[in-house]
Protein backbone atom coordinates (compact mmCIF):
# COMPACT_ATOMS: atom_id res chain seq x y z
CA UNK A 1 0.00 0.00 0.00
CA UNK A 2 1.51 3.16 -0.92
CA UNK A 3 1.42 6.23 0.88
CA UNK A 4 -0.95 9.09 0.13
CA UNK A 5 0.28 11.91 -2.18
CA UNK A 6 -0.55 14.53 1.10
CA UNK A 7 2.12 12.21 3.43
CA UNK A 8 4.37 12.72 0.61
CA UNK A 9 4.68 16.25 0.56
CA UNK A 10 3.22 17.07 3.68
CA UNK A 11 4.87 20.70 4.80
CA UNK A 12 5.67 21.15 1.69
CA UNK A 13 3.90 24.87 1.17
CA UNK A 14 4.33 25.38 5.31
CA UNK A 15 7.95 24.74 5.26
CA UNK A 16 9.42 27.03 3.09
CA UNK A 17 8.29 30.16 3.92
CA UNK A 18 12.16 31.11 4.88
CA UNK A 19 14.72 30.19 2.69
CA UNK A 20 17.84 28.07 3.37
CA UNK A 21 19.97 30.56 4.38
CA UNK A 22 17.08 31.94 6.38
CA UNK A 23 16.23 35.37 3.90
CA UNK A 24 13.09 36.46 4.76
CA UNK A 25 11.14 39.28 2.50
CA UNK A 26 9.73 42.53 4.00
CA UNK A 27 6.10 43.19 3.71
CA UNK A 28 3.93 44.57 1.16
CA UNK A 29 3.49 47.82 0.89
CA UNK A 30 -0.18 49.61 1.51
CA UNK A 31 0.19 50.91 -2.15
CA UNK A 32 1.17 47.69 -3.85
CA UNK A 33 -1.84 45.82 -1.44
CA UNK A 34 -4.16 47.94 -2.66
CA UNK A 35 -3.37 48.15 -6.32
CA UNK A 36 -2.67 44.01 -6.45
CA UNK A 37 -6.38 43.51 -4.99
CA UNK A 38 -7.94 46.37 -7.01
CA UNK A 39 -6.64 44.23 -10.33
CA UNK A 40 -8.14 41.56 -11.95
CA UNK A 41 -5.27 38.87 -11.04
CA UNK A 42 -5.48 36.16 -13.73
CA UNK A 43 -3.46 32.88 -13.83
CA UNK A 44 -3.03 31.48 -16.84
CA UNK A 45 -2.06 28.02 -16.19
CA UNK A 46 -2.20 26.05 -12.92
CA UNK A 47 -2.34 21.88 -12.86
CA UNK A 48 -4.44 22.03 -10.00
CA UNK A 49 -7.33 19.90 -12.16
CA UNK A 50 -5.28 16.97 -11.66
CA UNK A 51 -5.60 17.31 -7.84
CA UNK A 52 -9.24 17.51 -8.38
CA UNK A 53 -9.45 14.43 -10.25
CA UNK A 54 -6.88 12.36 -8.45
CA UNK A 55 -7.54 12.84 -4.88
CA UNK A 56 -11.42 14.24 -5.57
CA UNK A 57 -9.79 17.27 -3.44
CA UNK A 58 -12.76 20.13 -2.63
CA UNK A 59 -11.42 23.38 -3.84
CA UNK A 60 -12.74 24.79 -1.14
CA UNK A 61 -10.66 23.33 1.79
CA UNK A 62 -7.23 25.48 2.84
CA UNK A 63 -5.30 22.22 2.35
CA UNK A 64 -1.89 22.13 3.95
CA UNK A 65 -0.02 20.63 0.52
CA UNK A 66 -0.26 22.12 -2.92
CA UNK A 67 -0.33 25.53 -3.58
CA UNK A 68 -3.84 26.51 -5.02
CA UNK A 69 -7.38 26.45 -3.12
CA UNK A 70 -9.94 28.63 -2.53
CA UNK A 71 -9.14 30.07 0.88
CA UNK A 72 -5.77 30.68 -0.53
CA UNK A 73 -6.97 31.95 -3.93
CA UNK A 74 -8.85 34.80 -1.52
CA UNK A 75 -5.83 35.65 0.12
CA UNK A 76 -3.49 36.13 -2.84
CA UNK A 77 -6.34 37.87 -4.88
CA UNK A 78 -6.68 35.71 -7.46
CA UNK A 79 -9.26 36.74 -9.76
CA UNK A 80 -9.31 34.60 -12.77
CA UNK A 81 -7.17 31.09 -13.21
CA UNK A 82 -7.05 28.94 -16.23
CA UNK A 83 -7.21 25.12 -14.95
CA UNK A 84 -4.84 23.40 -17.40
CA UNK A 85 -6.42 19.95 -18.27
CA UNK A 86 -3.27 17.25 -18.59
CA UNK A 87 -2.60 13.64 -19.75
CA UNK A 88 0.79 12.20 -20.19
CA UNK A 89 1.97 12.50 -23.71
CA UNK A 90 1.94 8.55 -23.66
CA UNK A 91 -1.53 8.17 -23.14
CA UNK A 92 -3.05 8.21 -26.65
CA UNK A 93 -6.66 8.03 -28.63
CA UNK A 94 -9.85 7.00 -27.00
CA UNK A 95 -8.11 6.79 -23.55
CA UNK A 96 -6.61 10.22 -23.54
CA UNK A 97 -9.83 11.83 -24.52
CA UNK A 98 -11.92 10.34 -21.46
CA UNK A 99 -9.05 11.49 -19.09
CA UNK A 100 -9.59 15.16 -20.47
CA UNK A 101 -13.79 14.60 -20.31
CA UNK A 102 -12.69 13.28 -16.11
CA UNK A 103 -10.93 16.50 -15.79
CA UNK A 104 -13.26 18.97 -17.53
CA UNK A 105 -16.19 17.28 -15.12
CA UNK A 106 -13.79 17.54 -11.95
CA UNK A 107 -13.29 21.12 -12.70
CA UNK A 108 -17.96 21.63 -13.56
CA UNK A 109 -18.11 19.63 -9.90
CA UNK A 110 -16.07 22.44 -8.10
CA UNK A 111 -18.39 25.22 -9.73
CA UNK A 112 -21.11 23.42 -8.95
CA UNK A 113 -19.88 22.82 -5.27
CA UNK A 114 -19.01 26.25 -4.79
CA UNK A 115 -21.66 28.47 -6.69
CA UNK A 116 -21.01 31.79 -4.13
CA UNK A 117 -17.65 31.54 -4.78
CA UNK A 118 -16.59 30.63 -8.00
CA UNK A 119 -18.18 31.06 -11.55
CA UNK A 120 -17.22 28.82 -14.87
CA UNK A 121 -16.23 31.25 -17.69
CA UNK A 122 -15.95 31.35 -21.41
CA UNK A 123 -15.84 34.63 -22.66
CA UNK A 124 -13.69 37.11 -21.57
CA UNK A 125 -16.21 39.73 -20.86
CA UNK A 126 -17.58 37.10 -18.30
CA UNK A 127 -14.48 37.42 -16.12
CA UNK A 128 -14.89 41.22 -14.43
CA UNK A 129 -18.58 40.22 -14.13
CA UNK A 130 -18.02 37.39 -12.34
CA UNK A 131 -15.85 39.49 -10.43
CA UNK A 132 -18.35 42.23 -9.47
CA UNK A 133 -19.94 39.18 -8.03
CA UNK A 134 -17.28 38.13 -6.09
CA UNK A 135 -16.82 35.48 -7.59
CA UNK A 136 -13.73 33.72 -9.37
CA UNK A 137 -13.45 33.25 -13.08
CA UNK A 138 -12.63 29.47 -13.57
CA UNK A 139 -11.59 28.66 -17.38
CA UNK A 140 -10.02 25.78 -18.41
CA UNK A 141 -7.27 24.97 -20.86
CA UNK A 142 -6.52 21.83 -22.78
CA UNK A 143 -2.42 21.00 -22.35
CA UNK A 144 -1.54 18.66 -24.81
CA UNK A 145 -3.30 18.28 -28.27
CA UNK A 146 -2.97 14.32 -27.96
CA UNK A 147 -5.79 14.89 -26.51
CA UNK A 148 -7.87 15.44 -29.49
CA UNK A 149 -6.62 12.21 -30.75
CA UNK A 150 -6.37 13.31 -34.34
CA UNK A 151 -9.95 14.56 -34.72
CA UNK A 152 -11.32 17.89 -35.16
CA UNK A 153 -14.56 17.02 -34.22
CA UNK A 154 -13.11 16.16 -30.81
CA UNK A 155 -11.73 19.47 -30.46
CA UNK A 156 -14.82 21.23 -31.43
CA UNK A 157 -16.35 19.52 -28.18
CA UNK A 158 -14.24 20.17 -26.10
CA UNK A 159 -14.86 23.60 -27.23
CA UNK A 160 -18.19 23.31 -26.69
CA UNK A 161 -17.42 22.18 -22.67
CA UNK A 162 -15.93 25.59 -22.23
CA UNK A 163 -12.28 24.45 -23.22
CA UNK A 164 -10.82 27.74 -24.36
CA UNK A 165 -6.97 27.34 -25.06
CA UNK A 166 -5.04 24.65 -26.26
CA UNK A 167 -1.47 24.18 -25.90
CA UNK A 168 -0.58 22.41 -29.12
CA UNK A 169 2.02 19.62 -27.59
CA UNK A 170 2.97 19.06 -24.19
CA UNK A 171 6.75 17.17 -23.54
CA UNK A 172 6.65 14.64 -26.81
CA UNK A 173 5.34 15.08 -30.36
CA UNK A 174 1.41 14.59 -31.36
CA UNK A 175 1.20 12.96 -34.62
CA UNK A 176 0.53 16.43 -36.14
CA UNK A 177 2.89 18.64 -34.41
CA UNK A 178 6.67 18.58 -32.98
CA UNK A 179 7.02 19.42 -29.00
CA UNK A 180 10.57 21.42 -27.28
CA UNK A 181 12.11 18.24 -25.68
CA UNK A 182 12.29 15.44 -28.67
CA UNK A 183 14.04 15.23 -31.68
CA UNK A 184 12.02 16.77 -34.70
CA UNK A 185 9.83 14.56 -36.75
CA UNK A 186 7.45 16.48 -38.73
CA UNK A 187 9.43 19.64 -38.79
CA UNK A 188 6.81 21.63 -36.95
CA UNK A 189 3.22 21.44 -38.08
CA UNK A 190 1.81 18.91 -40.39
CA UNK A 191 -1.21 19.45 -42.61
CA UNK A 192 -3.19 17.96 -40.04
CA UNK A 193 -1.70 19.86 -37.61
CA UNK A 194 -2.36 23.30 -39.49
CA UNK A 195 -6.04 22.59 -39.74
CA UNK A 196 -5.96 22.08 -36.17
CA UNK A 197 -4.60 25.70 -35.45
CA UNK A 198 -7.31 26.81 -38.27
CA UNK A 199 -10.21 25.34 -36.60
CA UNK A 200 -9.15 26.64 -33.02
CA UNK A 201 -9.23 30.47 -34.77
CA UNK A 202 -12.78 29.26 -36.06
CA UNK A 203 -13.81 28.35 -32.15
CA UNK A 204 -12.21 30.93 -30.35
CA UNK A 205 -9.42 29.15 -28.56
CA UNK A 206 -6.67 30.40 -28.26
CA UNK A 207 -3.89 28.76 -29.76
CA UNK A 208 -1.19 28.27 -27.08
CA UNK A 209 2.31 27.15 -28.05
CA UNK A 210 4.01 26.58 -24.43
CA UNK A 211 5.96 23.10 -24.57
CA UNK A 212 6.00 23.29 -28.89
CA UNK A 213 8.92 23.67 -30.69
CA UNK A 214 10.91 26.09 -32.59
CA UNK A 215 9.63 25.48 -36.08
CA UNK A 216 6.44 24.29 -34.74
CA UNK A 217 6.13 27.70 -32.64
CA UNK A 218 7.03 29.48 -36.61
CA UNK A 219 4.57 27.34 -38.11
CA UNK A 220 1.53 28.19 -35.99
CA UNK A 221 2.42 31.75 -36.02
CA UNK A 222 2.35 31.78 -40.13
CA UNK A 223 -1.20 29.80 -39.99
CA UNK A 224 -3.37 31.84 -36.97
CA UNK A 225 -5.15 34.15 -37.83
CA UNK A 226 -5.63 35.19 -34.21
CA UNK A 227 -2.68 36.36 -31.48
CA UNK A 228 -0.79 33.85 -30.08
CA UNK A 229 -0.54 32.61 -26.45
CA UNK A 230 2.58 31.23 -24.36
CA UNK A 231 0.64 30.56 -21.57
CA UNK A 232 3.34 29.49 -19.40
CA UNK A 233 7.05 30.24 -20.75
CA UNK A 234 9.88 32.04 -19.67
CA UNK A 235 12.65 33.44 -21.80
CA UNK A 236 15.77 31.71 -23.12
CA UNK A 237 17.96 34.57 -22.62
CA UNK A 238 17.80 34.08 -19.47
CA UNK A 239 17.42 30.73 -18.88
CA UNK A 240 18.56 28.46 -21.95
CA UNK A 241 16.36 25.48 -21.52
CA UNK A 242 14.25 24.85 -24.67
CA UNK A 243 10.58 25.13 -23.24
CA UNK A 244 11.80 28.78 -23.47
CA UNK A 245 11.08 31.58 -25.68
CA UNK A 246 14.17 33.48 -27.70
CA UNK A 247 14.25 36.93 -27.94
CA UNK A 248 13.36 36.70 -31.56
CA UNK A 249 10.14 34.56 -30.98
CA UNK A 250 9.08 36.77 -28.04
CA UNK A 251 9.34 39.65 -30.23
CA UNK A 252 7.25 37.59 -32.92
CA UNK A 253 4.90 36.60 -30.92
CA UNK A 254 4.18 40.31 -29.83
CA UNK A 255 4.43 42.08 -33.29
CA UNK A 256 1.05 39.77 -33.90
CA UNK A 257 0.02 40.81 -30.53
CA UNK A 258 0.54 37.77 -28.52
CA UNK A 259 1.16 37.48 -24.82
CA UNK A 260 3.53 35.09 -23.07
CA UNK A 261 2.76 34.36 -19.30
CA UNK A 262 5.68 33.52 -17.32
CA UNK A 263 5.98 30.64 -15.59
CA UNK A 264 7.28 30.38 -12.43
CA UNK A 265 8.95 26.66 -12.36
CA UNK A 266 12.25 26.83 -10.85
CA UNK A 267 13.87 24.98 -13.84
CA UNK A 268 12.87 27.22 -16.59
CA UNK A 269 13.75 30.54 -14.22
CA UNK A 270 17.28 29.57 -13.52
CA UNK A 271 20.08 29.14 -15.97
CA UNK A 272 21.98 27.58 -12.28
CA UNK A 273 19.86 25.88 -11.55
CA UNK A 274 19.37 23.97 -15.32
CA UNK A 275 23.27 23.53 -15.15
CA UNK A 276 22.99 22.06 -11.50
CA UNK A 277 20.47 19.73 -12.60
CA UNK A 278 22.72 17.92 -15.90
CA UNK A 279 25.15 18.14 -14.15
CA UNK A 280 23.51 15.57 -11.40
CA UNK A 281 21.05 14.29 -13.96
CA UNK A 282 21.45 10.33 -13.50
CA UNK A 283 21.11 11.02 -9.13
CA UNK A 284 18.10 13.15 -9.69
CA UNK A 285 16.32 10.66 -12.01
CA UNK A 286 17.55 7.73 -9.65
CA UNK A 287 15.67 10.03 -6.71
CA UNK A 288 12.69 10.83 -8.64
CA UNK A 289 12.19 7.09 -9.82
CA UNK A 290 12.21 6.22 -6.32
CA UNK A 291 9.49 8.79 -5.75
CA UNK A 292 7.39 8.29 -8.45
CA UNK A 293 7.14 4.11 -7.31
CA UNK A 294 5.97 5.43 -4.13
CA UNK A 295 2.77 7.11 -6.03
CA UNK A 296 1.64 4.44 -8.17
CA UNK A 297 -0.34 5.63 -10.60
CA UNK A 298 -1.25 8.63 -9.33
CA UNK A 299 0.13 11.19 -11.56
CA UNK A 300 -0.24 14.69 -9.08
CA UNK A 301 1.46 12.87 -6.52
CA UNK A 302 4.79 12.26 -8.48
CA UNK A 303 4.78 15.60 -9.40
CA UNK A 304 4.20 16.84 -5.84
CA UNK A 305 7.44 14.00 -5.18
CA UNK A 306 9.28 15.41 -7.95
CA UNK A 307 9.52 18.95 -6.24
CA UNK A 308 9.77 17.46 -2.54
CA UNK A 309 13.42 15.93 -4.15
CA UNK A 310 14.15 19.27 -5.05
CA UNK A 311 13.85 20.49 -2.31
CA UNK A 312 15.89 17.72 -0.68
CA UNK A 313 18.55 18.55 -3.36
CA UNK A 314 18.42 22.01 -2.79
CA UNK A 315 19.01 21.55 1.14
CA UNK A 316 21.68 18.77 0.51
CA UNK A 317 23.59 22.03 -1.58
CA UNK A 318 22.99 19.78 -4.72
CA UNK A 319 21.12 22.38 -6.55
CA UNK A 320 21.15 25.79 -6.13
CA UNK A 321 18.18 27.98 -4.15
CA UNK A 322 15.96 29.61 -6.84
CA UNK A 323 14.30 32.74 -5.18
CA UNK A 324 10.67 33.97 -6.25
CA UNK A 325 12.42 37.02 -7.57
CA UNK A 326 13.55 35.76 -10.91
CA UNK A 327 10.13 35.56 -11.92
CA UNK A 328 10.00 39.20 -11.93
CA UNK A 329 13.59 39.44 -13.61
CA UNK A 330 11.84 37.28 -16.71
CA UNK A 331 8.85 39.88 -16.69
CA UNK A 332 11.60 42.21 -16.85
CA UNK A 333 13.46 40.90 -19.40
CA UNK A 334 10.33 40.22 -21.67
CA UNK A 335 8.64 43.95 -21.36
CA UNK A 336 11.97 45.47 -22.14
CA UNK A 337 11.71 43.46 -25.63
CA UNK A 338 7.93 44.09 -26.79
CA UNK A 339 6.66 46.35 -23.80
CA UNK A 340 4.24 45.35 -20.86
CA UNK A 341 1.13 44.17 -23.32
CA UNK A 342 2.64 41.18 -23.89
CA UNK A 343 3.60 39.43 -20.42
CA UNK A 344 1.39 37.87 -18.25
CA UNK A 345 1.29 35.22 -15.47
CA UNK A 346 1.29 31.26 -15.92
CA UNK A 347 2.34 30.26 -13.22
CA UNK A 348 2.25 26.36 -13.21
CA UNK A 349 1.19 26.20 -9.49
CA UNK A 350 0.69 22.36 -8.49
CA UNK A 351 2.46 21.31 -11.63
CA UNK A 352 6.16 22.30 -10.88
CA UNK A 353 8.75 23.28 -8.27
CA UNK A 354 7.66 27.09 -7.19
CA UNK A 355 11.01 29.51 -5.97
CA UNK A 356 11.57 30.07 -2.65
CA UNK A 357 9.21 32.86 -1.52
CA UNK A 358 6.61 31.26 -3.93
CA UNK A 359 5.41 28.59 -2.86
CA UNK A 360 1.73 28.90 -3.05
CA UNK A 361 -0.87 31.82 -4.74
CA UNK A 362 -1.16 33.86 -1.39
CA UNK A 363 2.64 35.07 -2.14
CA UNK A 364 1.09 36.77 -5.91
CA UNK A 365 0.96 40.25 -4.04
CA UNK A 366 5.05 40.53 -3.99
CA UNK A 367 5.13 40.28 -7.61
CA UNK A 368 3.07 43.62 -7.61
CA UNK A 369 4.99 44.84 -4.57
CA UNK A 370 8.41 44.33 -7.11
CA UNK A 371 6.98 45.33 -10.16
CA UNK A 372 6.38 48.94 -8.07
CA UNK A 373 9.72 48.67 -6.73
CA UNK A 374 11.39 48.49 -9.92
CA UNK A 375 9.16 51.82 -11.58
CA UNK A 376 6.29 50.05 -13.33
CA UNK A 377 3.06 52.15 -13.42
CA UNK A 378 0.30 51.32 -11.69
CA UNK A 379 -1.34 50.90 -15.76
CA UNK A 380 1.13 48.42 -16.39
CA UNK A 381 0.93 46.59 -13.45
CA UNK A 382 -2.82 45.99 -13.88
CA UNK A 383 -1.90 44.96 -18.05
CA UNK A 384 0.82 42.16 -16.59
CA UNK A 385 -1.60 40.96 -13.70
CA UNK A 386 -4.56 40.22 -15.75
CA UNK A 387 -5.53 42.24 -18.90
CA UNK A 388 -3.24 41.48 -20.80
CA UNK A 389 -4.54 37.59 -20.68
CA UNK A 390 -8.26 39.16 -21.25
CA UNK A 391 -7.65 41.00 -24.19
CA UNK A 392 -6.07 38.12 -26.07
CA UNK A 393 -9.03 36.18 -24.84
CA UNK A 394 -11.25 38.70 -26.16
CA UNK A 395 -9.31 39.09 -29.70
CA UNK A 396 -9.74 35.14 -30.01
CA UNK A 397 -13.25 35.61 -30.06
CA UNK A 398 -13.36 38.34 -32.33
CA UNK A 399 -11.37 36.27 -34.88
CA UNK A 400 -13.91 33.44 -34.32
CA UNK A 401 -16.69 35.91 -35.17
CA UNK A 402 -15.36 37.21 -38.11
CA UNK A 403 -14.59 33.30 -39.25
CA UNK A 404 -17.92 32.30 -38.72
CA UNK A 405 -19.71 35.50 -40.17
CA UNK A 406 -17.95 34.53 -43.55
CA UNK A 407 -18.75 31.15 -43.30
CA UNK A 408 -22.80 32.15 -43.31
CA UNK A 409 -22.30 34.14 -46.08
C-alpha cells in the first residue's frame, strides 16, 4: 500500500516560507496591497485539475499541501485562473480523450460545489462580471493536443465544454505537431496539424504554443489568424532550456500581438539551476524514480514528489536555491523586448517546483509589490496581472466571429 500523495509532501507549502539561508522578504506595501487587490489577477495556467481528479480534493478546503485552493486563492487575490487539463503525452486516442472529459467534469463539480464563490467562464467579458460578483473566473485549458486524438470534431467539443486554449504539444510530439524536448519529426506542423490551429481560430481558442517547438512555434504563427498565447514560458535569454522563448520569438509573438505568461517553475527561471540539474542528472532521475514508485499511478502525486526531491537537493547544496524574484527578472526581461502588453502570469502552481518565496498563490501580491519597486506604473501593473490575458481572450473571439460571419455568407 503506498502512501498518500498529502504524506508525501506534507509541509511542503508550510515549510518554506524562509529560505535556506534563512532570507526572509519585507512586507507589502499599503500601495502595492491595494493596487494588487484592485486588479483583476489572472493565472493562466495552474495543474491544480489533476488534484481535483486524483484525490477528488474540494477546492474549497485550505489544504496544507499544494499551492492553489480557494481560501488561498482569496488571500493572494486571485481573480481569474485557467485550470490546465493534462494527460501524459503517452496516453493516446480513446483513452486520452476520457481522461480530459474526467478532468473537464472535476473542474464543472467544483463550480457546482461552490456556486457563491466561484463562476465557470468562457468569454472574456464574463471574467470582471463574475468578479463584481465576487466570484472567481474558472476557465479551463486543454495541455496537450494528444488529446484530441487526431480529430477535429473532438476538439470542437471540447470547445463546446468551455475548453478555451489549447497548448498544441505538451513534452513529446502529437502525430501532427513537434514538442521542445524530442528530436524533430514532422518539422513543426503537419497538414493535419495546421487545420488544427485553423479550426481553433474558427472556435475561439486560443492557440497556445508553451511546450511546442521552434519550427512548430514558426509554423503556428504563419497559420493563426488570431494572437498567439505562451501561456506558461519564460525566456531563453535568461534561462537556456528549450521550453523557453528566444528573444526573436518573443518579439514575434508580440508584433502579432501575442502574450507570453511567465511561468514560475524553478527549472525554466534559472540558468543555475538547469546547469545544476545535468550536471547531477542520472542522481536526480535515480531520486525521482524512487518517488514516483511510491505514487503508483497517481500522476499529481509524483509531481508533488518530484519537487519534494528538489527540495531535498536544494538543502543537501545539490542544486542551487531559486528565489521567487527571478520571476520578476523574466517579466523584466520580456517587457523590455515588446513592452508590458505582452507578459502575463502562468504560473504552473501544483504542476512544478515554485522559488523560494513562492510557494503557493497567497505570495502573488510581492510580484506587484516588485513590479512597483522596480518603476512600473500602476497601468502596467494591472496589463501584466490580468488584462493582458483578457484581451487576447477577447481578440480570439473576435477572430472566431469574423470566421464564422464569412462562413454564413
Amino acid at each position: 500500500m503506498r502512501p498518500p500523495a498529502n504524506a508525501l509532501v506534507q509541509g511542503q507549502a508550510s515549510s518554506a516560507r524562509l529560505s535556506i539561508s534563512g532570507m526572509q522578504d519585507p512586507p507589502i506595501s499599503p500601495r502595492a496591497h491595494q493596487l494588487h487587490f484592485r486588479s483583476i489577477v489572472f493565472d493562466a495556467h495552474a495543474d491544480t485539475t489533476q488534484r481535483l481528479f486524483w484525490e477528488r480534493f474540494d477546492l474549497g478546503t485550505r489544504s496544507s499541501v499544494g499551492q492553489v485552493d480557494l481560501p488561498r486563492m482569496r488571500e493572494g487575490g486571485l481573480g481569474a485562473i485557467f485550470f490546465s487539463l493534462w494527460s501524459p503525452g503517452t496516453l493516446k486516442g480513446g483513452p486520452a480523450v476520457q481522461r480530459a472529459l474526467d478532468l473537464i467534469d472535476a473542474v464543472r463539480q467544483q463550480v457546482e460545489l461552490h456556486p457563491q464563490d466561484l463562476a465557470l467562464v468562457t468569454k472574456a467579458a464574463d471574467v470582471p462580471r463574475a468578479r463584481a460578483k465576487g466570484k472567481i473566473a474558472i476557465l479551463m485549458g486543454l495541455e496537450g493536443g494528444h488529446m484530441i486524438a487526431d480529430d477535429l470534431g473532438v476538439l470542437r467539443m471540447y470547445a463546446a465544454l468551455g475548453v478555451r486554449y489549447m497548448t498544441l504539444t505538451h513534452t513529446v510530439h502529437t502525430t501532427w505537431a513537434d514538442a521542445s524536448t524530442e528530436p524533430p519529426i514532422h518539422n513543426g506542423l503537419t497538414p493535419f496539424g495546421r487545420s488544427v490551429v485553423k479550426e481553433m481560430n474558427r472556435l475561439g481558442m486560443l492557440v497556445d504554443v508553451s511546450h511546442v517547438s521552434d519550427k512548430t512555434f514558426w509554423d503556428a504563427l504563419e497559420g493563426s489568424k488570431a494572437p498567439l498565447f505562451a501561456s506558461h514560458s519564460c525566456c531563453r535569454a535568461l534561462c537556456d532550456a528549450p521550453r523557453n522563448l528566444s528573444d526573436d520569438m518573443i518579439r514575434a509573438l508580440a508584433a502579432g500581438g501575442g502574450v507570453v505568461g511567465i511561468n514560475f517553475h524553478v527549472g525554466f527561471l534559472s540558468q543555475a539551476y538547469c546547469d545544476a540539474v545535468r550536471k547531477i542528472a542520472p542522481e536526480l532521475e535515480e531520486a525521482n524514480q524512487r518517488a514516483h514508485q511510491a505514487c503508483g499511478d497517481d500522476l499529481q502525486c509524483q509531481v508533488w514528489a518530484e519537487a519534494r526531491v528538489s527540495q531535498e537537493f536544494t538543502r543537501a547544496g545539490k542544486l542551487p536555491e531559486v528565489r521567487w524574484e527571478q520571476i520578476v527578472d523574466h517579466i523584466d526581461h520580456a517587457v523590455g523586448l515588446v513592452g508590458a502588453d505582452h507578459v502575463a502570469l502562468g504560473s504552473d502552481m501544483d504542476g512544478s517546483t515554485m522559488p523560494i518565496g513562492m510557494e503557493d498563490v497567497t505570495a502573488l501580491p510581492r510580484i506587484t509589490a516588485a513590479l512597483l519597486e522596480r518603476g512600473y506604473s500602476a497601468a502596467d501593473i494591472r496589463k501584466i496581472l490580468g488584462r493582458n490575458t483578457l484581451r487576447l481572450l477577447a481578440q480570439a473571439e473576435q477572430v472566431a466571429k469574423e470566421m464564422q460571419t464569412l462562413e454564413e455568407r
